[in-house]
C-alpha atoms as a PDB file:
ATOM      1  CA  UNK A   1     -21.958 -16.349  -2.614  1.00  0.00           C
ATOM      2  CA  UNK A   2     -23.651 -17.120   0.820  1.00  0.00           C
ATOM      3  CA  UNK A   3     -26.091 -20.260   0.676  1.00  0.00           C
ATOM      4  CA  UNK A   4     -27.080 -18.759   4.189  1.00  0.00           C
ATOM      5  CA  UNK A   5     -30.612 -17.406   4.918  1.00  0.00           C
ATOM      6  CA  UNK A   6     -30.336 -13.893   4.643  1.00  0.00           C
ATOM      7  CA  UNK A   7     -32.047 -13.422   7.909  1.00  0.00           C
ATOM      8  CA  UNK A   8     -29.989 -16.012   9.470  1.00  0.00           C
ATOM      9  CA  UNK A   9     -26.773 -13.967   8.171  1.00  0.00           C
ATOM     10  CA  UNK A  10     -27.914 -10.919   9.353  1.00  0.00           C
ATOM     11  CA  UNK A  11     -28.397 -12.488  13.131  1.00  0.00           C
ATOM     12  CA  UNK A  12     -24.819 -13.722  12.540  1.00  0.00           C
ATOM     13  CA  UNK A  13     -23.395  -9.949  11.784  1.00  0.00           C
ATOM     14  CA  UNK A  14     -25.442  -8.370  14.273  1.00  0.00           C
ATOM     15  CA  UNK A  15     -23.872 -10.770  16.645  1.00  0.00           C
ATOM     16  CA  UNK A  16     -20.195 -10.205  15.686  1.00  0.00           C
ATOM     17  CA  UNK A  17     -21.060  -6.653  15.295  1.00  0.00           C
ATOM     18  CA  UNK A  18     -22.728  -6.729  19.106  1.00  0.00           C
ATOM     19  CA  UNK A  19     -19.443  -8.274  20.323  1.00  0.00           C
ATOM     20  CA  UNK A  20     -16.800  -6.841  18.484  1.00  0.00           C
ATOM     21  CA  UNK A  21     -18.194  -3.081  19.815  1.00  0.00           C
ATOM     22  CA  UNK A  22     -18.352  -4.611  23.364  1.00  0.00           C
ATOM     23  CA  UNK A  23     -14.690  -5.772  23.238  1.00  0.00           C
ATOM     24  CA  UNK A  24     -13.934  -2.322  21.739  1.00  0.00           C
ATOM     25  CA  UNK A  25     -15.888  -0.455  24.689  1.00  0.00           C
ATOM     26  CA  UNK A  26     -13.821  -2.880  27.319  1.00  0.00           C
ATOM     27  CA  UNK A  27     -10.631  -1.885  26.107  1.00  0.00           C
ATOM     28  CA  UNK A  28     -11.022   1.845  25.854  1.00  0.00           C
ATOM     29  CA  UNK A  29     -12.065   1.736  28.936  1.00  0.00           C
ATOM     30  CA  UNK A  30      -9.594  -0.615  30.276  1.00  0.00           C
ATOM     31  CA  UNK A  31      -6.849   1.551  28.813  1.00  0.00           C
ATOM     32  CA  UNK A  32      -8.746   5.012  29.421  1.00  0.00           C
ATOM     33  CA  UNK A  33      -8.523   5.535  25.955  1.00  0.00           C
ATOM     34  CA  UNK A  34     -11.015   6.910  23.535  1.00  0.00           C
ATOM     35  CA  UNK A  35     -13.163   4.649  21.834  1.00  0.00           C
ATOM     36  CA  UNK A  36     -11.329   3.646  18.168  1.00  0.00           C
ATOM     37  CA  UNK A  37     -13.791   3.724  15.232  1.00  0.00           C
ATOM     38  CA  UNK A  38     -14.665   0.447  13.694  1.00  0.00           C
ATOM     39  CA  UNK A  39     -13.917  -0.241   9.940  1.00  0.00           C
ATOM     40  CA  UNK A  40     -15.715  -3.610   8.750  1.00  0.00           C
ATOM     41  CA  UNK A  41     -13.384  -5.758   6.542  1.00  0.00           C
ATOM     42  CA  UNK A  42     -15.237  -7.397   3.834  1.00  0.00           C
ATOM     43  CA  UNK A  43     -12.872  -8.619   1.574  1.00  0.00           C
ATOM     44  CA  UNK A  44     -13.677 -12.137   0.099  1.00  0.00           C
ATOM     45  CA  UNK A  45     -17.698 -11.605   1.213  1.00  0.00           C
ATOM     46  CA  UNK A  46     -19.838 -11.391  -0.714  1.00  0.00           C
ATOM     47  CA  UNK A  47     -21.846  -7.920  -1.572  1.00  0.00           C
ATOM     48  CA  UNK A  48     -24.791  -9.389  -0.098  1.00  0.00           C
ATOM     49  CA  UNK A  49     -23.470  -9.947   3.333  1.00  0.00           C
ATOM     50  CA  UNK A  50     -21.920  -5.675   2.981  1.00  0.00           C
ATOM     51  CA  UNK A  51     -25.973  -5.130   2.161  1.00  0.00           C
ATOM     52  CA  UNK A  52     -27.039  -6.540   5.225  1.00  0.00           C
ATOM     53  CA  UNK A  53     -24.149  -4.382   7.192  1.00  0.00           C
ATOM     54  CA  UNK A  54     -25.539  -1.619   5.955  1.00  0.00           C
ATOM     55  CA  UNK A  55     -29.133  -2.611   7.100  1.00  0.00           C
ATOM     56  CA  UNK A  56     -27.424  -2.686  10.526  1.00  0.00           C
ATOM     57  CA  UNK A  57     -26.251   0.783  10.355  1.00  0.00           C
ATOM     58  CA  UNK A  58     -22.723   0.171   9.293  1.00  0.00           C
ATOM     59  CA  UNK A  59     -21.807   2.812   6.495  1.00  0.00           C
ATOM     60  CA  UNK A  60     -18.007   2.160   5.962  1.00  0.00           C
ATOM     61  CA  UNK A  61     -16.194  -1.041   5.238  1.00  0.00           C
ATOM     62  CA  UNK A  62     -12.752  -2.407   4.199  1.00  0.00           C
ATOM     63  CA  UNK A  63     -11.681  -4.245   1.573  1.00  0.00           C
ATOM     64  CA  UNK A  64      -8.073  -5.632   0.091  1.00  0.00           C
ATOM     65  CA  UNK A  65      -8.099  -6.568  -3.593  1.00  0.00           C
ATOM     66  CA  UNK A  66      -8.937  -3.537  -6.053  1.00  0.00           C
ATOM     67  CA  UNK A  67     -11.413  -5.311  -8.430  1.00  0.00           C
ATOM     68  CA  UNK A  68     -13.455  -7.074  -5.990  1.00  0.00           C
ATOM     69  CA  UNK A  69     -13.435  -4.051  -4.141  1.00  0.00           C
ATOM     70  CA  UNK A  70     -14.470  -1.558  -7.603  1.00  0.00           C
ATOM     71  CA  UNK A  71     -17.144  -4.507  -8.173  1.00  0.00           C
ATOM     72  CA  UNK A  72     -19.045  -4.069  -5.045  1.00  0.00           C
ATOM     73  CA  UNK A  73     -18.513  -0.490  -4.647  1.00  0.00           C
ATOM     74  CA  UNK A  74     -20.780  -0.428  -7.939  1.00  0.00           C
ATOM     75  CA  UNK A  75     -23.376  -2.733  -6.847  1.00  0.00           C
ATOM     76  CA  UNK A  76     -23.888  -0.535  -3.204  1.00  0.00           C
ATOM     77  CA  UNK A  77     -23.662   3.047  -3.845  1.00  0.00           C
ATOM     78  CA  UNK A  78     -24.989   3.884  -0.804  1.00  0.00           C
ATOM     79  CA  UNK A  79     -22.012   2.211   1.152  1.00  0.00           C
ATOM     80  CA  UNK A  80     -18.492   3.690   1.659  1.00  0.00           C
ATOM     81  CA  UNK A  81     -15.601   1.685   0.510  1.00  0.00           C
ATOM     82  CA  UNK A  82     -11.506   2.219   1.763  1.00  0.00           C
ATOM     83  CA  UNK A  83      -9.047   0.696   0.410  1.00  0.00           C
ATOM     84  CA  UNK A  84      -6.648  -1.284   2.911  1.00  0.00           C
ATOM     85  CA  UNK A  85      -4.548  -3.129   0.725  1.00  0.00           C
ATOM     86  CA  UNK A  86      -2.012  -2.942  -1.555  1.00  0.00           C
ATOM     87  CA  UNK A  87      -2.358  -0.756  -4.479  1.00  0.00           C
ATOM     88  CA  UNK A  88      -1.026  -1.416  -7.850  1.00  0.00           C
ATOM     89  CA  UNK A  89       0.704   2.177  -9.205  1.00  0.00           C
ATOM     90  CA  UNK A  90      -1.839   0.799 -12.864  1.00  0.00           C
ATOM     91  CA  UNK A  91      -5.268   0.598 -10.195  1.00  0.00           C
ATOM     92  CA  UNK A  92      -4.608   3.822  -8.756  1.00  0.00           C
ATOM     93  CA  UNK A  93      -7.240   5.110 -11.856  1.00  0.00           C
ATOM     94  CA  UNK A  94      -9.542   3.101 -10.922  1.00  0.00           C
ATOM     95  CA  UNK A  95      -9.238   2.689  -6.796  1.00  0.00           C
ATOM     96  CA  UNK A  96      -9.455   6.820  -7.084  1.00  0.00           C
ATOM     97  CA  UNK A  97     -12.903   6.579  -8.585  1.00  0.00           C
ATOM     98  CA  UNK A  98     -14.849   4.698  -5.806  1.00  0.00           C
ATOM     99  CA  UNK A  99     -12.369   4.957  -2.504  1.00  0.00           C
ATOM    100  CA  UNK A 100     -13.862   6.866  -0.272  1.00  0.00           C
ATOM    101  CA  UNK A 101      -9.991   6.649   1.453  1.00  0.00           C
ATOM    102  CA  UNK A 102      -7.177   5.241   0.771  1.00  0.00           C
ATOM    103  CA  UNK A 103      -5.005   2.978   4.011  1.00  0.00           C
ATOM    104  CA  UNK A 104      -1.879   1.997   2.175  1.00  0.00           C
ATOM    105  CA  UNK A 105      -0.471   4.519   0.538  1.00  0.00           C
ATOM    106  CA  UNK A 106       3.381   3.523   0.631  1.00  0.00           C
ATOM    107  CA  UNK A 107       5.641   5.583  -1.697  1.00  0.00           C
ATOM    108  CA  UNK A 108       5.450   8.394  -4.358  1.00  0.00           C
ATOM    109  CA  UNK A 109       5.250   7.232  -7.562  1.00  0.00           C
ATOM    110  CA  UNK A 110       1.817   6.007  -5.983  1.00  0.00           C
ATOM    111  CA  UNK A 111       0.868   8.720  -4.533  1.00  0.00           C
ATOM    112  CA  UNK A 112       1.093  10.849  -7.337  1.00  0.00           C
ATOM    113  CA  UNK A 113      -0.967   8.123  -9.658  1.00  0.00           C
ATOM    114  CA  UNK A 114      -3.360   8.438  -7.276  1.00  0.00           C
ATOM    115  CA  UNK A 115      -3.418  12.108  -7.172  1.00  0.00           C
ATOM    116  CA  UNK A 116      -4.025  12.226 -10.824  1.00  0.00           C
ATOM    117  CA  UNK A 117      -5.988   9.500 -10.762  1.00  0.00           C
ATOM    118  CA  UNK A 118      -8.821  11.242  -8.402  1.00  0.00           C
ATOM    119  CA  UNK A 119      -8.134  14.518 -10.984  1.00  0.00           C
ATOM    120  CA  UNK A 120      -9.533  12.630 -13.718  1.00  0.00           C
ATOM    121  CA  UNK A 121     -12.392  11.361 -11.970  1.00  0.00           C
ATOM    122  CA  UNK A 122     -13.165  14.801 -11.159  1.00  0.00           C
ATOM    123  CA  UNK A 123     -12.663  15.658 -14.514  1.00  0.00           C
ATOM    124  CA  UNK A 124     -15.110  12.876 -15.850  1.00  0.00           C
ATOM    125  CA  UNK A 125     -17.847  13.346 -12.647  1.00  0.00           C
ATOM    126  CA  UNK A 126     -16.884  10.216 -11.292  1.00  0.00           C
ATOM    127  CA  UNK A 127     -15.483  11.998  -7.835  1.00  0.00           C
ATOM    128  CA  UNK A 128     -16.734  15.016  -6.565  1.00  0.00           C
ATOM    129  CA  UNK A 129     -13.976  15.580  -3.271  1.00  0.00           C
ATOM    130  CA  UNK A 130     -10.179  14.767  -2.630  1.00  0.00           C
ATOM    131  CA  UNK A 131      -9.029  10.921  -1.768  1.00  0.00           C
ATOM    132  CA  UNK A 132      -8.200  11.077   2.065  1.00  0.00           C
ATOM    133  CA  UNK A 133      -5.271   9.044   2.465  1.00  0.00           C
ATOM    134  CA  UNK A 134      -3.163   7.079   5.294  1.00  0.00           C
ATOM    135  CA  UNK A 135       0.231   6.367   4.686  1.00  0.00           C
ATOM    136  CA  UNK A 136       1.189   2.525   5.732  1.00  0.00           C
ATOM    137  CA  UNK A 137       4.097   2.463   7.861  1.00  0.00           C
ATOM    138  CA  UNK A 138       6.477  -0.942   7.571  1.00  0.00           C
ATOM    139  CA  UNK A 139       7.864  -1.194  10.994  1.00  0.00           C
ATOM    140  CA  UNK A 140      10.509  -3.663   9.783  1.00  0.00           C
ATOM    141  CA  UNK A 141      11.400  -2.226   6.186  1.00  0.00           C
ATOM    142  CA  UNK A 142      10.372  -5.350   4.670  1.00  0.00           C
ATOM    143  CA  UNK A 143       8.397  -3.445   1.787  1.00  0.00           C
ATOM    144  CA  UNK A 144       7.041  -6.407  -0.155  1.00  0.00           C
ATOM    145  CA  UNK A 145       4.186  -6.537   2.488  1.00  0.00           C
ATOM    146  CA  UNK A 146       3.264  -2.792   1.707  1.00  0.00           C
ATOM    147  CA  UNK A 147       4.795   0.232   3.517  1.00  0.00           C
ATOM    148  CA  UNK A 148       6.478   2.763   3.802  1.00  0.00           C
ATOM    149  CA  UNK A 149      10.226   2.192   5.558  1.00  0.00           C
ATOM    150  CA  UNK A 150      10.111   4.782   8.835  1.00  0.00           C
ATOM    151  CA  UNK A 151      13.099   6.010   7.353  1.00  0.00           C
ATOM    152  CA  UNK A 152      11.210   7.271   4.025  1.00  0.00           C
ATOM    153  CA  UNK A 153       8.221   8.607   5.830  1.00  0.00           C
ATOM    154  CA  UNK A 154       9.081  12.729   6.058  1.00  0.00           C
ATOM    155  CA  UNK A 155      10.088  13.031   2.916  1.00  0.00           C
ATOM    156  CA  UNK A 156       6.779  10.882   1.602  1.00  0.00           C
ATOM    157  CA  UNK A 157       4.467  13.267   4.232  1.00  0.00           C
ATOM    158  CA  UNK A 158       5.556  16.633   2.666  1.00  0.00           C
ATOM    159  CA  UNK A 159       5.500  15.024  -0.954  1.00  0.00           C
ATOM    160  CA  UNK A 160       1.617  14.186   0.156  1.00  0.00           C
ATOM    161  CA  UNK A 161       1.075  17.672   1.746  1.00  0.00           C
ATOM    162  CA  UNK A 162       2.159  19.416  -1.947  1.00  0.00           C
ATOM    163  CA  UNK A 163      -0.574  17.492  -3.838  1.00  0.00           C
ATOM    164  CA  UNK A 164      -4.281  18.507  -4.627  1.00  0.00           C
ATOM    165  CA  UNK A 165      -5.998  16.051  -5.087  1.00  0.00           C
ATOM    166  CA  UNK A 166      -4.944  13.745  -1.924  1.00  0.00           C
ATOM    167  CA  UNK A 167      -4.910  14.223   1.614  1.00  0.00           C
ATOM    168  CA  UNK A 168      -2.636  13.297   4.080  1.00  0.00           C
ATOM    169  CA  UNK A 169      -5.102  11.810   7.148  1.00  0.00           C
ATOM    170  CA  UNK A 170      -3.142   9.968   9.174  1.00  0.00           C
ATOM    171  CA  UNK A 171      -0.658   6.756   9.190  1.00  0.00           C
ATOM    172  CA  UNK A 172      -1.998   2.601   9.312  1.00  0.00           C
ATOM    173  CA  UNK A 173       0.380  -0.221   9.885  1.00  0.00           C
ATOM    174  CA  UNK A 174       0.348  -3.848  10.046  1.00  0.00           C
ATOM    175  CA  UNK A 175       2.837  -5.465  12.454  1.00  0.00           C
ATOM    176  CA  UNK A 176       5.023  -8.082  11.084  1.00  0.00           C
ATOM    177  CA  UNK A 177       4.263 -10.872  12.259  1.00  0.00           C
ATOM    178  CA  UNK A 178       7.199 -11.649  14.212  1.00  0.00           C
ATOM    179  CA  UNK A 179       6.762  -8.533  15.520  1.00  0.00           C
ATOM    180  CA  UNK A 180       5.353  -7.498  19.586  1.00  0.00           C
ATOM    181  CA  UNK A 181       2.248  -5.580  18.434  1.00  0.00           C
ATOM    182  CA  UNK A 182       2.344  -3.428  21.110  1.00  0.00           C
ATOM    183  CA  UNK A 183       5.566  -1.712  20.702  1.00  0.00           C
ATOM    184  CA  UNK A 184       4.788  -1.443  16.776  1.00  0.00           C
ATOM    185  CA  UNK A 185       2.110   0.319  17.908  1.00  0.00           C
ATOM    186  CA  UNK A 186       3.329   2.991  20.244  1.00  0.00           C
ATOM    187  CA  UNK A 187       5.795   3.476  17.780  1.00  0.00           C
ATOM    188  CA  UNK A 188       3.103   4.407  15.237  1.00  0.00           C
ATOM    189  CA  UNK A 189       1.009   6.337  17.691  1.00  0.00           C
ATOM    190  CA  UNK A 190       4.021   8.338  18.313  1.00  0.00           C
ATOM    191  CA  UNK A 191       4.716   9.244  14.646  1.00  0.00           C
ATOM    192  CA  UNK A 192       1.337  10.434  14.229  1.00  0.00           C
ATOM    193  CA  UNK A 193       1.477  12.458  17.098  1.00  0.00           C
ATOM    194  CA  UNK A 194       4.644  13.679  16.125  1.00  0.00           C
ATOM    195  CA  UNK A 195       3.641  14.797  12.372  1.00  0.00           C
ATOM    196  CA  UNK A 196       0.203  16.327  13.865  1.00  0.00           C
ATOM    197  CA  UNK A 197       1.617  18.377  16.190  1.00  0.00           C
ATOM    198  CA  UNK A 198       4.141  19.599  13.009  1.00  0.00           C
ATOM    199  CA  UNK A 199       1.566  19.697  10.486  1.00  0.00           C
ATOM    200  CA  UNK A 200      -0.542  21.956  13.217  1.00  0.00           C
ATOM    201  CA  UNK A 201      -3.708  19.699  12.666  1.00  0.00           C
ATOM    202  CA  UNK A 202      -5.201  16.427  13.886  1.00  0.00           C
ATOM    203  CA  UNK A 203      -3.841  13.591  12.286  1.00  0.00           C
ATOM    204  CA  UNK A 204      -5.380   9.524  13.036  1.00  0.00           C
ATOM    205  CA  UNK A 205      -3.317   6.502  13.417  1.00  0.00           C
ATOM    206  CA  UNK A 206      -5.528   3.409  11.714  1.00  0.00           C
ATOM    207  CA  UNK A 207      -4.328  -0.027  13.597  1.00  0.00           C
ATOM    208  CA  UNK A 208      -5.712  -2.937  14.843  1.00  0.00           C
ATOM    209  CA  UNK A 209      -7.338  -6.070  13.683  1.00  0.00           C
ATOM    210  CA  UNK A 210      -8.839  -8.902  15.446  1.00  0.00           C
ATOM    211  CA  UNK A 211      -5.839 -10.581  16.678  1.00  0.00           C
ATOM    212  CA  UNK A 212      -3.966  -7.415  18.050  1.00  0.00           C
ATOM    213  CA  UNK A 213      -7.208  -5.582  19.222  1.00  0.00           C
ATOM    214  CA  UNK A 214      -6.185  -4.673  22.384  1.00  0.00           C
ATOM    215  CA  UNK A 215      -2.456  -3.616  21.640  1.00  0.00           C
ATOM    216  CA  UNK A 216      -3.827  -0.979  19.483  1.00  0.00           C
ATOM    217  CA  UNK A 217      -6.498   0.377  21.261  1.00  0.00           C
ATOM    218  CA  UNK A 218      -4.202   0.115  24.295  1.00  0.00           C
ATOM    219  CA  UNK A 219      -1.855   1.914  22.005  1.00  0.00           C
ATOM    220  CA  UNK A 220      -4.900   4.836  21.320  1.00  0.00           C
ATOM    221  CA  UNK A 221      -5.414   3.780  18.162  1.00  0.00           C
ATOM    222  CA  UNK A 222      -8.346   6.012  16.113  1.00  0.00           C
ATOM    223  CA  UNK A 223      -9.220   3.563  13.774  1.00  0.00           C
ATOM    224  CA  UNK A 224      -9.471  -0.631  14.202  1.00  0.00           C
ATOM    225  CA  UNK A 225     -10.212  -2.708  10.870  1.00  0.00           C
ATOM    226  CA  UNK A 226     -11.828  -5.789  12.341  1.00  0.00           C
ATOM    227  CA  UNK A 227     -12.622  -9.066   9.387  1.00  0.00           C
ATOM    228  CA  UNK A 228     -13.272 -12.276  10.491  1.00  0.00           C
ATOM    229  CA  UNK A 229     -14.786 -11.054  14.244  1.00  0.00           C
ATOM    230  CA  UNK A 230     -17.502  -9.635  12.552  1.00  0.00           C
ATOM    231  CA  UNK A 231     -18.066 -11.975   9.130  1.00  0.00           C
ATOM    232  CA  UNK A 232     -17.227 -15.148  10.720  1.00  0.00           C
ATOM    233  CA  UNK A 233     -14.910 -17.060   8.351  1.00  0.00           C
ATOM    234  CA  UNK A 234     -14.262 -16.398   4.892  1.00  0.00           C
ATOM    235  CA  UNK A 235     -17.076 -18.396   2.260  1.00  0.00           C
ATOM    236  CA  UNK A 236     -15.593 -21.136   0.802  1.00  0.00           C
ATOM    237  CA  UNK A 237     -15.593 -21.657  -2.949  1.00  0.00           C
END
C-alpha cells in the first residue's frame, strides 16, 4: 500500500505519464515511425495507484504475477488487465477469466489450457469474447525466461490459428539481457511482418520497456509496456 497522498500520487503519474508520452512522440518522430501504444505496467502497485491511472484516462495496464493480477482485476472492473508474464499451464483457468489479452503465450500445451480455459468462462458468464493473444518470442532459446524458441514459432502460429477460443494478435519479446536490443528487435518486427503478410491480416509486434524505449520504437514497434517510468519505483514492504 501507498502511504502517499492520493493527490500527491496522482501528480506523480500524471507526470510520468506526461513524460513517458513525450519521449514516445520524440522517437516516432525521430524514427518516422508511427506512434507505439502505451501499456502501463503495474505489477507490484498497488490497486489504488491503477485507480488513479484510470482517473487519468488510462484504460489498459500490465501486470506479471497471475494472482496479484486476478486480485486487482476484481477490485477495478472498469479497467483492462493483460497479462505480460509468465503463465503457469494450472492459471491459465483463471488468467482466461479476467485477461483482457494475453503477452506471453510460449508453447502449446498452454495455449490450449488457455483456450479451454476462456471456453469455460464463457460457459459460466465469466467472459463474453475470445482471449487475444501474443506469442513471446525468446530470441536466444533460453526458455526458462518465457518464450517461444524462433525455431518453434510456425508450427505454434498455425496451432493458435486452429483454436476458438484464442486469437493469434501479434508476437512480444523481451531481449536477453546480454542481448543488442535493437537487432532483437528488427528481428521481431520482421517475423510479424512476415506472418501478417501470410496470415493476410494485420498482425502487432508488442516490445519495449523503459530501458530499450527507443530500440523498439526505432524498430516500429505497435505496442511499448513502460513500469517504473510511469510508477516511479516499486513500494517497498
Amino acid at each position: 500500500m501507498t502511504s502517499k497522498d492520493p493527490a500527491e500520487r496522482r501528480e506523480e503519474l500524471r507526470a510520468g505519464l506526461e513524460r513517458t508520452r513525450a519521449e514516445i512522440q520524440r522517437f516516432a518522430a525521430t524514427y518516422d515511425r508511427p506512434v507505439p501504444k502505451l501499456l502501463p505496467v503495474t505489477k507490484f502497485h498497488p490497486a489504488e495507484d491503477i485507480a488513479l491511472l484510470g482517473e487519468l484516462g488510462i484504460t489498459d495496464v500490465a501486470e506479471n504475477r497471475e494472482q496479484e493480477a486476478r486480485t486487482k482485476a476484481e477490485a477495478l472492473p472498469e479497467m483492462r488487465f493483460h497479462m505480460i508474464g509468465q503463465i503457469q499451464t494450472k492459471k491459465a483457468n483463471h488468467v482466461a477469466r479476467w485477461a483482457h489479452s494475453v503477452h506471453s503465450l510460449d508453447s502449446e500445451k498452454l495455449a490450449r489450457a488457455l483456450d479451454r480455459g476462456v471456453a469455460l468462462a464463457q460457459e459460466r458468464g465469466q467472459r463474453e469474447d475470445t482471449l487475444p493473444a501474443y506469442i513471446q518470442v525468446s530470441a536466444d532459446g533460453d526458455t526458462a525466461r518465457g518464450g517461444c524458441p524462433l525455431e518453434d514459432v510456425p508450427s505454434l502460429v498455425d496451432i493458435v490459428e486452429d483454436l476458438e477460443n484464442v486469437q493469434l494478435q501479434g508476437f512480444m519479446v523481451v531481449p536477453p539481457l546480454e542481448s543488442e536490443p535493437a537487432e532483437v528487435f528488427a528481428q521481431v518486427r520482421a517475423l510479424t511482418d512476415e506472418v501478417a503478410a501470410k496470415l493476410g491480416r494485420a498482425l502487432k509486434m508488442s516490445a519495449g520497456m523503459s530501458a530499450d524505449l527507443e530500440a523498439a520504437i526505432a524498430s516500429g514497434t505497435d505496442i511499448v509496456r513502460v513500469g517504473t517510468g510511469i510508477m516511479g519505483a516499486r513500494p517497498l514492504g
